[in-house]
Each structure stands twice: as C-alpha cells, then as structure tokens.
Protein backbone atom coordinates (compact mmCIF):
# COMPACT_ATOMS: atom_id res chain seq x y z
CA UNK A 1 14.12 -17.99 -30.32
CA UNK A 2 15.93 -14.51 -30.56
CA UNK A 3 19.00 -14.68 -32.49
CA UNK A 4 22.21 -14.45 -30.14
CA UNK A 5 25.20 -11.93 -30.81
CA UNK A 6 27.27 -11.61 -28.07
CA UNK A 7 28.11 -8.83 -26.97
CA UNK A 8 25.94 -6.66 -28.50
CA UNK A 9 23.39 -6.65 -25.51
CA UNK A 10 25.82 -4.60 -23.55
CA UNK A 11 27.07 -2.38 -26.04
CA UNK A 12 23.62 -1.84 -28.05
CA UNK A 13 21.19 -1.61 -24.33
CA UNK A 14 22.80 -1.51 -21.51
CA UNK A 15 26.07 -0.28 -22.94
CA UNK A 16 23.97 3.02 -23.99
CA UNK A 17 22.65 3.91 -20.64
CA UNK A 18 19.21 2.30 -20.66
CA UNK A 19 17.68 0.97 -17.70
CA UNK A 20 16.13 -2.43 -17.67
CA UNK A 21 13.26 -1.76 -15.59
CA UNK A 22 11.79 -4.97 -13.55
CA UNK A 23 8.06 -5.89 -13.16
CA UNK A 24 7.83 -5.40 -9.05
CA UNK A 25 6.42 -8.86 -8.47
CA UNK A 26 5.12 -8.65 -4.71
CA UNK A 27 4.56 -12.56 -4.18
CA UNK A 28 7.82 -14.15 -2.12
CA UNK A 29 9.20 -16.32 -5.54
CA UNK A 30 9.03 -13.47 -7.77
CA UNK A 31 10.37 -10.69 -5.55
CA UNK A 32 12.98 -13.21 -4.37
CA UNK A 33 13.93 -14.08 -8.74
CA UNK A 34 13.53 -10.46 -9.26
CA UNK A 35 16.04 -9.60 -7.58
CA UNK A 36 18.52 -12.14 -8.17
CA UNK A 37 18.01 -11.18 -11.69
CA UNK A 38 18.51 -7.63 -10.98
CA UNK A 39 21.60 -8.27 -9.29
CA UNK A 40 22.43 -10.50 -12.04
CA UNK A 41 22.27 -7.95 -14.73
CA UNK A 42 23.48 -4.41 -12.73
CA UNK A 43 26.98 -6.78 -11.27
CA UNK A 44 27.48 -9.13 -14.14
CA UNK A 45 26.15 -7.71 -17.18
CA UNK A 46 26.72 -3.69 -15.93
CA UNK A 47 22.85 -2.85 -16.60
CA UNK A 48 20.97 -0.08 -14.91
CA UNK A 49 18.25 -1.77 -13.08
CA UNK A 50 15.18 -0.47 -11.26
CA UNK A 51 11.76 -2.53 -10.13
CA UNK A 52 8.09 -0.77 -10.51
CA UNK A 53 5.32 -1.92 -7.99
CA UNK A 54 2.15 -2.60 -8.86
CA UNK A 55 -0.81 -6.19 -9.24
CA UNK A 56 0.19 -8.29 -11.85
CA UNK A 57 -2.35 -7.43 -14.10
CA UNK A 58 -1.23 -4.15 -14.38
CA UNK A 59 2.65 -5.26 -14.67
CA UNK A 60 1.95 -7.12 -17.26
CA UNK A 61 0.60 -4.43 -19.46
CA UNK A 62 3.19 -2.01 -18.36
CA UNK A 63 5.48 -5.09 -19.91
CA UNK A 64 3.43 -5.21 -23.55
CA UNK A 65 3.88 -1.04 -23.42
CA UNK A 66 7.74 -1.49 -22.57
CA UNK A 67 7.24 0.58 -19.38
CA UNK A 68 8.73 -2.95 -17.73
CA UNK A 69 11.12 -4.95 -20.07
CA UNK A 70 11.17 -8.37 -17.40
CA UNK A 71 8.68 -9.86 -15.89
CA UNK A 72 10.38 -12.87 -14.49
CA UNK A 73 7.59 -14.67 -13.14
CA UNK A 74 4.95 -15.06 -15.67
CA UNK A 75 2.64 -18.39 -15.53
CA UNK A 76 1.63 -18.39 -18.78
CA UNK A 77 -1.71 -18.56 -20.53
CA UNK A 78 -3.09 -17.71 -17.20
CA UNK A 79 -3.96 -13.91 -18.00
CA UNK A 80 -6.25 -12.19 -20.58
CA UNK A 81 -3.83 -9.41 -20.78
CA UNK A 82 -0.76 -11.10 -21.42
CA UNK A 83 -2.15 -13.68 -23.76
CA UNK A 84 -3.72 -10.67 -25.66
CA UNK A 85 -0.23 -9.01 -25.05
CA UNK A 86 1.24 -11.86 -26.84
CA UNK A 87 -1.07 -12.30 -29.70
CA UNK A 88 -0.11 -8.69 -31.04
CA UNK A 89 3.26 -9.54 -30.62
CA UNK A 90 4.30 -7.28 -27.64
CA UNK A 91 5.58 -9.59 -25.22
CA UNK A 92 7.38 -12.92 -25.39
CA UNK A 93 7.83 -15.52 -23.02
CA UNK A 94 12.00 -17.14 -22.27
CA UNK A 95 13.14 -19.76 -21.15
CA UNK A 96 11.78 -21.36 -17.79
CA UNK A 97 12.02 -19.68 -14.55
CA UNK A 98 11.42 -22.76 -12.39
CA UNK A 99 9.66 -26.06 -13.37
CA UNK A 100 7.59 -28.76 -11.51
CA UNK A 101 5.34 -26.02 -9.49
CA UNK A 102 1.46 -26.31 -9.03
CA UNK A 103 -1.46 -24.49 -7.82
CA UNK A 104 -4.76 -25.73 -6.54
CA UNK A 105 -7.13 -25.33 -3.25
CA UNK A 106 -5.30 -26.51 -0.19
CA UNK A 107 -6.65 -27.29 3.68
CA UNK A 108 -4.81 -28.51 6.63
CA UNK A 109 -3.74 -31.72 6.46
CA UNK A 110 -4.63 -32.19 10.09
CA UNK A 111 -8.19 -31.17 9.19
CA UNK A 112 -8.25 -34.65 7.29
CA UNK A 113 -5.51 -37.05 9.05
CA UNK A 114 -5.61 -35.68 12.52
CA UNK A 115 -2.11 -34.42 14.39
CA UNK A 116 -1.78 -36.77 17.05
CA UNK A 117 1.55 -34.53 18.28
CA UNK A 118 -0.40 -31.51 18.35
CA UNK A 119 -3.69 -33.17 19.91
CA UNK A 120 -5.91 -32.50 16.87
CA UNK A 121 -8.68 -34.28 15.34
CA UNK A 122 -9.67 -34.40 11.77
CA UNK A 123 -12.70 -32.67 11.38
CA UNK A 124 -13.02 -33.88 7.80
CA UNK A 125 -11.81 -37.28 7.78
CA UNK A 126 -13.43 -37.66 4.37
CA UNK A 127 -12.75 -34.36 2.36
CA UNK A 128 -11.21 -34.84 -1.23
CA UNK A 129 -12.52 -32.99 -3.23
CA UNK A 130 -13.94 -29.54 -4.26
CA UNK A 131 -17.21 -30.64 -5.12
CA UNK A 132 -17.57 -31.60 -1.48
CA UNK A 133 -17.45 -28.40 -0.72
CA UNK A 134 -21.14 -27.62 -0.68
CA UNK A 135 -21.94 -30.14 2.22
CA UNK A 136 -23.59 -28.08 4.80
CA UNK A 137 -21.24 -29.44 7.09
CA UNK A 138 -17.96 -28.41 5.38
CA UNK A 139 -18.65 -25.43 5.14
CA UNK A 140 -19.36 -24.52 8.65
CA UNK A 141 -16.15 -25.92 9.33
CA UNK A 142 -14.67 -22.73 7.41
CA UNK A 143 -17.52 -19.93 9.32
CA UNK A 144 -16.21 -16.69 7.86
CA UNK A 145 -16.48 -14.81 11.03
CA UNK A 146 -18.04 -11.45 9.13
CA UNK A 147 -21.00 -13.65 7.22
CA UNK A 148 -21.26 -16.81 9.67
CA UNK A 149 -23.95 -17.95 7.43
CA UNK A 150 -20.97 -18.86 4.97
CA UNK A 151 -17.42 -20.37 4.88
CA UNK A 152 -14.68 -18.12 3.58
CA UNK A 153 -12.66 -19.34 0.59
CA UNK A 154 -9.14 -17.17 0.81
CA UNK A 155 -8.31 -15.81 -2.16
CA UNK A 156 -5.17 -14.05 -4.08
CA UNK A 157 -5.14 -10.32 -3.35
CA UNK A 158 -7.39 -8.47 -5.74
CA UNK A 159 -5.12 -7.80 -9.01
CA UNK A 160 -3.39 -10.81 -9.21
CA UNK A 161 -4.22 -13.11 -11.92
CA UNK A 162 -5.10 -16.39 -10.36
CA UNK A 163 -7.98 -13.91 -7.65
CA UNK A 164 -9.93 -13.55 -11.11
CA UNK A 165 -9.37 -17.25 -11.99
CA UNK A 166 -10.22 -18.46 -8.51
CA UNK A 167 -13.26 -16.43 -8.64
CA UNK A 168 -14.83 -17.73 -11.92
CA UNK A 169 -13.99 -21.63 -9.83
CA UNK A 170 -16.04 -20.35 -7.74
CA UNK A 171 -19.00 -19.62 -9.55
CA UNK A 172 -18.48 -22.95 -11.82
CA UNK A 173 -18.61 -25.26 -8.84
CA UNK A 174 -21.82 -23.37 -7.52
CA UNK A 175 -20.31 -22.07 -4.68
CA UNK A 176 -20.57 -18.63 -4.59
CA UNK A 177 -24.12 -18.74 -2.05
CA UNK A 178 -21.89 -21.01 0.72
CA UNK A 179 -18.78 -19.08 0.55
CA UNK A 180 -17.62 -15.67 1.36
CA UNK A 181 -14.83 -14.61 -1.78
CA UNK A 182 -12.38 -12.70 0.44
CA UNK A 183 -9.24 -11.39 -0.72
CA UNK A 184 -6.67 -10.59 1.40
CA UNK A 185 -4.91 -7.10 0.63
CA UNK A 186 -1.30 -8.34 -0.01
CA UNK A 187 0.39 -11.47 -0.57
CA UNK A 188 1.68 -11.20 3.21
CA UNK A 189 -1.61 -10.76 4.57
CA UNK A 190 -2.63 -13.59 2.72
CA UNK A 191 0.31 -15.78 4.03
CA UNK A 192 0.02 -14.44 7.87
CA UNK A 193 -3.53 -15.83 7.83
CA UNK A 194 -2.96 -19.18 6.40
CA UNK A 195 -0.38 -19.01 9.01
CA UNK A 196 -1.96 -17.84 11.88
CA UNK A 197 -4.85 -20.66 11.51
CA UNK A 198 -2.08 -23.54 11.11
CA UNK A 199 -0.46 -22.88 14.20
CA UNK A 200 -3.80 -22.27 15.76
CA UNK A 201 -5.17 -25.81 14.30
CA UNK A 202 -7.99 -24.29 12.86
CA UNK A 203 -9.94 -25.31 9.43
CA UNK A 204 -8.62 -23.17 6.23
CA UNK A 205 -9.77 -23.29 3.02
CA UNK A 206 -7.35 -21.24 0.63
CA UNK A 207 -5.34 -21.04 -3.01
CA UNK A 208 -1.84 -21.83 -3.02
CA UNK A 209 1.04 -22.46 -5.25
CA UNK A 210 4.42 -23.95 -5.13
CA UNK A 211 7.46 -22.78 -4.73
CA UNK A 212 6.92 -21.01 -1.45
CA UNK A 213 7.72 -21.30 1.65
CA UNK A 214 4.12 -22.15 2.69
CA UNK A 215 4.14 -24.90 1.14
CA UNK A 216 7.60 -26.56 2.52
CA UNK A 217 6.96 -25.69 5.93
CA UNK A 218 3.11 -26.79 6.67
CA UNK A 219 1.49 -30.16 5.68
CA UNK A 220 -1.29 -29.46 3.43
CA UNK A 221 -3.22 -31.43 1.38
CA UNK A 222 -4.96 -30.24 -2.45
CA UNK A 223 -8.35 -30.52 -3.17
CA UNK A 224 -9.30 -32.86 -6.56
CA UNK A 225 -10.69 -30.83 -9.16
CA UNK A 226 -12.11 -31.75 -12.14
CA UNK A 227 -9.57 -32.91 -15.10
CA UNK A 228 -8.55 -30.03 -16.93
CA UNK A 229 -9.43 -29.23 -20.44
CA UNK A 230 -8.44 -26.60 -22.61
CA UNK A 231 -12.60 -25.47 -23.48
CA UNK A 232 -12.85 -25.53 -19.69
CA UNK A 233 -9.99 -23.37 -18.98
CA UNK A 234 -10.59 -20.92 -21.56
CA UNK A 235 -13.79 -20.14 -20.48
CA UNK A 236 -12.69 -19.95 -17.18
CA UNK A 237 -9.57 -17.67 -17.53
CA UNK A 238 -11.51 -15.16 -20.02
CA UNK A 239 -13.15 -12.21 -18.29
CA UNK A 240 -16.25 -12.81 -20.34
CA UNK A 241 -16.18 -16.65 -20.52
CA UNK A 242 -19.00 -19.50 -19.08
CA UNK A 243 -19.14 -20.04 -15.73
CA UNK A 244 -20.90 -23.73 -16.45
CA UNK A 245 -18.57 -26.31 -15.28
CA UNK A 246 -14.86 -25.63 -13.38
CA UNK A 247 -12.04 -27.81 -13.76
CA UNK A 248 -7.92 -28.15 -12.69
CA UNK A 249 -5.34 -25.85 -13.13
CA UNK A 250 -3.41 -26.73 -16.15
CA UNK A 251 0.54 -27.92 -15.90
CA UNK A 252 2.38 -25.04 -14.58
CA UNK A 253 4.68 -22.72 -17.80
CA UNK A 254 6.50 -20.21 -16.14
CA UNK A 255 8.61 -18.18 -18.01
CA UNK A 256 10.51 -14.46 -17.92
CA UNK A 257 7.66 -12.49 -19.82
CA UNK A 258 9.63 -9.86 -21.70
CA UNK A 259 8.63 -6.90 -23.88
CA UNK A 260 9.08 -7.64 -27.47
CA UNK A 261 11.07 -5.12 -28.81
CA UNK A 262 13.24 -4.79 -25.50
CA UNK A 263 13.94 -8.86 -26.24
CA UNK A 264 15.33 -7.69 -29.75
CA UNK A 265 17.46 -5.10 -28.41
CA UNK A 266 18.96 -7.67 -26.24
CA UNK A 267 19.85 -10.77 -27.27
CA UNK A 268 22.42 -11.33 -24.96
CA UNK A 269 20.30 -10.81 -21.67
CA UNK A 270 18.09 -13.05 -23.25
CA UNK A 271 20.38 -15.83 -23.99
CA UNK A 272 20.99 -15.43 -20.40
CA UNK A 273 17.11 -16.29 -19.25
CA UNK A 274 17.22 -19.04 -21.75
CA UNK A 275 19.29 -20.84 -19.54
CA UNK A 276 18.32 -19.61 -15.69
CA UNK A 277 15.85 -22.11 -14.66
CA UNK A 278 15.90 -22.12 -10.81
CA UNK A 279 15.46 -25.96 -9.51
CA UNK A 280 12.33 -25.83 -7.05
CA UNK A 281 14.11 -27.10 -3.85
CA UNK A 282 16.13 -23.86 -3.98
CA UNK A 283 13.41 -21.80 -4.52
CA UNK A 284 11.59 -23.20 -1.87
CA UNK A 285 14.89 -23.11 0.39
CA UNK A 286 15.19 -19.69 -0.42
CA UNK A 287 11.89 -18.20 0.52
CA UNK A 288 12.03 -20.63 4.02
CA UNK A 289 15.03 -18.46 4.60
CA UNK A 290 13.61 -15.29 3.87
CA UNK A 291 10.68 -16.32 6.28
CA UNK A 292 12.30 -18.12 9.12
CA UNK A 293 15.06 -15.10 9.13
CA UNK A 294 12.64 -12.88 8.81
CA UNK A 295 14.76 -11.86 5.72
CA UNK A 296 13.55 -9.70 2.53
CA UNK A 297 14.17 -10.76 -1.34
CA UNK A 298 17.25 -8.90 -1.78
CA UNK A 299 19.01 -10.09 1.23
CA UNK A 300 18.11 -14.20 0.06
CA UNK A 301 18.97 -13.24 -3.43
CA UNK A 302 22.65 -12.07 -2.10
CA UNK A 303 22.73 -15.61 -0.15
CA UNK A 304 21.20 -17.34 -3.46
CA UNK A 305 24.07 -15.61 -5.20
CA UNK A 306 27.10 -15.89 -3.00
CA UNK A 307 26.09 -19.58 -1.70
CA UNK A 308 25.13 -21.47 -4.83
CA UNK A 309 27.07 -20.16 -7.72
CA UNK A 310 26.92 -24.19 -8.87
CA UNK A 311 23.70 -23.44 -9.87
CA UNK A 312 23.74 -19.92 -11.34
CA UNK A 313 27.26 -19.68 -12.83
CA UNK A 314 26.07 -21.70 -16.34
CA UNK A 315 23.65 -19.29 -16.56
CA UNK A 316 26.44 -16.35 -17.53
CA UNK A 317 29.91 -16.15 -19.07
CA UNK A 318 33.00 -16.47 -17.08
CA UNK A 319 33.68 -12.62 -16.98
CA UNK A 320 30.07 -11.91 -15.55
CA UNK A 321 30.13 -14.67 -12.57
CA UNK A 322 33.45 -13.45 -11.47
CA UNK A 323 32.23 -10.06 -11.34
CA UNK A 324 28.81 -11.34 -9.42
CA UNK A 325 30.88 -13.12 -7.42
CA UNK A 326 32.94 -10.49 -6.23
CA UNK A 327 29.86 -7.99 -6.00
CA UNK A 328 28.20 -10.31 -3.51
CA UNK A 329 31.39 -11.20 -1.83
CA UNK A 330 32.20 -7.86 -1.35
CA UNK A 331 28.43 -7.13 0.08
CA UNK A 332 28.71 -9.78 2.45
CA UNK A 333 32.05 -8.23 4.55
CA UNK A 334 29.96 -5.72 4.51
C-alpha cells in the first residue's frame, strides 16, 4: 500500500507535464479498461495519456523499465517476466481490475448436449475432461485441416502469456503427438474462428477466459483439469520448468500492474486503481456491445463512462467525475 497525499499526483506527475503512457493491451477487456482508464486520467485527473502496442510479454517489461507506467490488465503470477519484474521490485500490482473471471479449455456445448433448435447432435456426449483428449476418436472430431493426422488445439496468439502456459498443458497431458499447437495471429483472429465454427456447428477445441464477449454470447462448456497446485503451476508457468504432470488454472488475481517508481510518484492515481474494480457483468456487457455494434474500445469506454457513472464515480473525487462527466457528455453531442 502506497501512502496517499492528495493532490500531489497532479501537481508532482501529471501536473509537470509527464505522460502516463498505457500498456496497449490488444485482447477486447483490456483495450476496452485501457481506455476507460485513459479517459479517466486525461478528463478527470488532467494527465497526458498515450497507449504503446505490443504482446504482453513484451508490455510487461516495457512496464518494469517504466517505458509503460499501467498495465491495467495483469493476471498475476501468470508470467516469468512480471513475477521476476516484481521480485526486484520494479513493478507492483493495485487494486483489482475485475474479480470472479476464469480461464480453462472450452468446446461447444452442443458438441456434448446436442442443439435440438439448431438440428445438432452431440458428437461427444461423454467429453469432460482433458485427459479424454487423447481418445482417437476425440481428436478426429477436431481434424486440423493442414495436419489431418491431428486435432488442432487453438491457442492465444504467440506473445501472450497464457500461449506459453497453454503450451507447456500441452506437453504435460501428453498431447503434443495428437494435436496441432496453432496460434492464431491476433486476439481477433482468434475470436473470428471460435466464431465462425459456432455458428457453423462445428467441433472446437480452444483457450478462453472470462470477461468477454465470447463467453456471454455462446454456450460453452470447460474441460476438468487436474486440481491445481502451486508445485504444478510453477513448473508449468516457468520457461524452464517440468513438463511431468498438468493441472488447473489457479483462481484468477487481476490487478493494474504498475511500474514501481511511477506508483511512488503518484499516489493519487493510485488511490484511484485501489478502488476501480469493474463488476464482471459490465465488463462482459461492454465487450457484447463493442462486438454486436461492431464498436471499438474507445467508443464502449465513452458509453461505459457516460452510461454508468453509478459504478465509476466512487472510484474519483467529486471534481474529477464532474469533469468526466462533462468530457463524455460533451463527446456524445458530438
């Protein structure tokens, strides 16, 4: 916990000039919480702002270098470089972003229950669990159609910290000979195809996460994995760790990763995190909206803003929301 003065963060970093440089998150929830945070800080809090692209992997570092003071998605303990990051006292994790998300391997839940509206089937009236996986059967229900020898397990894009996770799963449930490891280039690529074979009623074996919209707007159902452990994890998440044995996903921590010294400098955009947890249903809401309008982040961060200030106005003092308010008020005659 950062001591609070208030006022100072204004006068003593944003006051000054400095810009508070975002981590350019390119998955739906953290573009989306990017940028409500940006707007956030530039119309409330009179910040400079600006966003750098880039994996997370390599956001995350810029964040221990302070080349990116916010990263406002971080699922902690789920990265080598960030845990090492935090270790050597560069970064620091605040407050929670959102709470009550999860991550896991997902198919179709008409591939197990049928869809008796849409005339499907279940072509795996028995599938549970990952370790069923292997059956010769199962996996030519997922035929990756470049290797038809093997199913294809889609993965994150390459750079993101749960690809490199999902990859060591792989090899610790032995099934790295039966399925194809393919990584879609972006997180939208990765969405369109889960997409694309849900509406087409076809089998789809893939990692996902909550909040998304994905997730609100298809019926899925999660593999069972293993219990987690801590040994298993660590071996897991650690670039050089065992491959032996593969187990659950931990309880989700997500918190705004900042850079140490830029969370000194300013306490009061800190005291600020502390308190912006985003409730899940709104999250997911949000990025529904973004898809079914065919919206981007900014646009359902200016809707976020100007639609729900019940849930963002405790976050910042009186003076701030009005002047969000007005900012977003203003933006919408527009």
């Amino acid at each position: 916990m950062f001591a609070v003065s208030t006022g100072s963060a204004q006068a003593s970093y944003c006051g000054d000039g400095k810009t508070v440089t975002f981590a350019g998150i390119d998955w739906e929830s953290g573009a989306f919480i990017t940028e409500v945070m940006k707007t956030i800080l530039s119309e409330g809090y009179g910040c400079a702002v600006d966003a750098i692209p880039g994996n997370s992997v390599t956001l995350e570092q810029a964040t221990a270098n302070n080349d990116v003071q916010i990263f406002a998605e971080e699922w902690i303990g789920r990265s080598d470089v960030w845990n090492n990051a935090a270790a050597a006292g560069q970064v620091v994790s605040v407050g929670k972003t959102f709470v009550g998300a999860s991550e896991g391997w997902y198919v179709p839940a008409y591939m197990v229950k049928g869809d008796t509206t849409r005339g499907i089937a279940p072509t795996a009236p028995k599938l549970e669990t990952v370790e069923q996986l292997k059956d010769p059967a199962i996996v030519k229900l997922f035929t990756d159609p470049e290797e038809p020898s093997k199913g294809r397990f889609l993965n994150c894009p390459s750079g993101w910290t749960c690809e490199g996770v999902n990859t060591a799963k792989l090899q610790a449930y032995k099934l790295t000979d039966d399925y194809v490891n393919f990584r879609p280039g972006t997180g939208t690529a990765l969405d369109a195809a889960i997409s694309a074979a849900y509406l087409r009623g076809e089998p789809i074996l893939f990692y996902y996460w909550t909040p998304t919209a994905i997730m609100g707007k298809y019926d899925l159902v999660q593999l069972k994995e293993p219990a987690y452990d801590e040994a298993c994890w660590t071996e897991l998440t650690s670039a050089t760790g065992k491959r032996d044995r593969g187990c659950a996903f931990p309880a989700v921590e997500v918190a705004y990763g900042l850079n140490a010294d830029f969370a000194k400098a300013a306490p009061e955009i800190v005291e600020m995190l502390e308190k912006a947890t985003f409730p899940l249903a709104e999250v997911n809401a949000s990025l529904a909206y973004m898809v079914d309008e065919k919206a981007d982040a900014e646009a359902a961060a200016k809707r976020f803003l100007a639609t729900r200030g019940d849930v963002w106005g405790g976050w910042v003092p009186a003076e701030a929301r009005a002047k969000i308010e007005a900012a977003v008020k203003e933006a919408a005659v527009k």
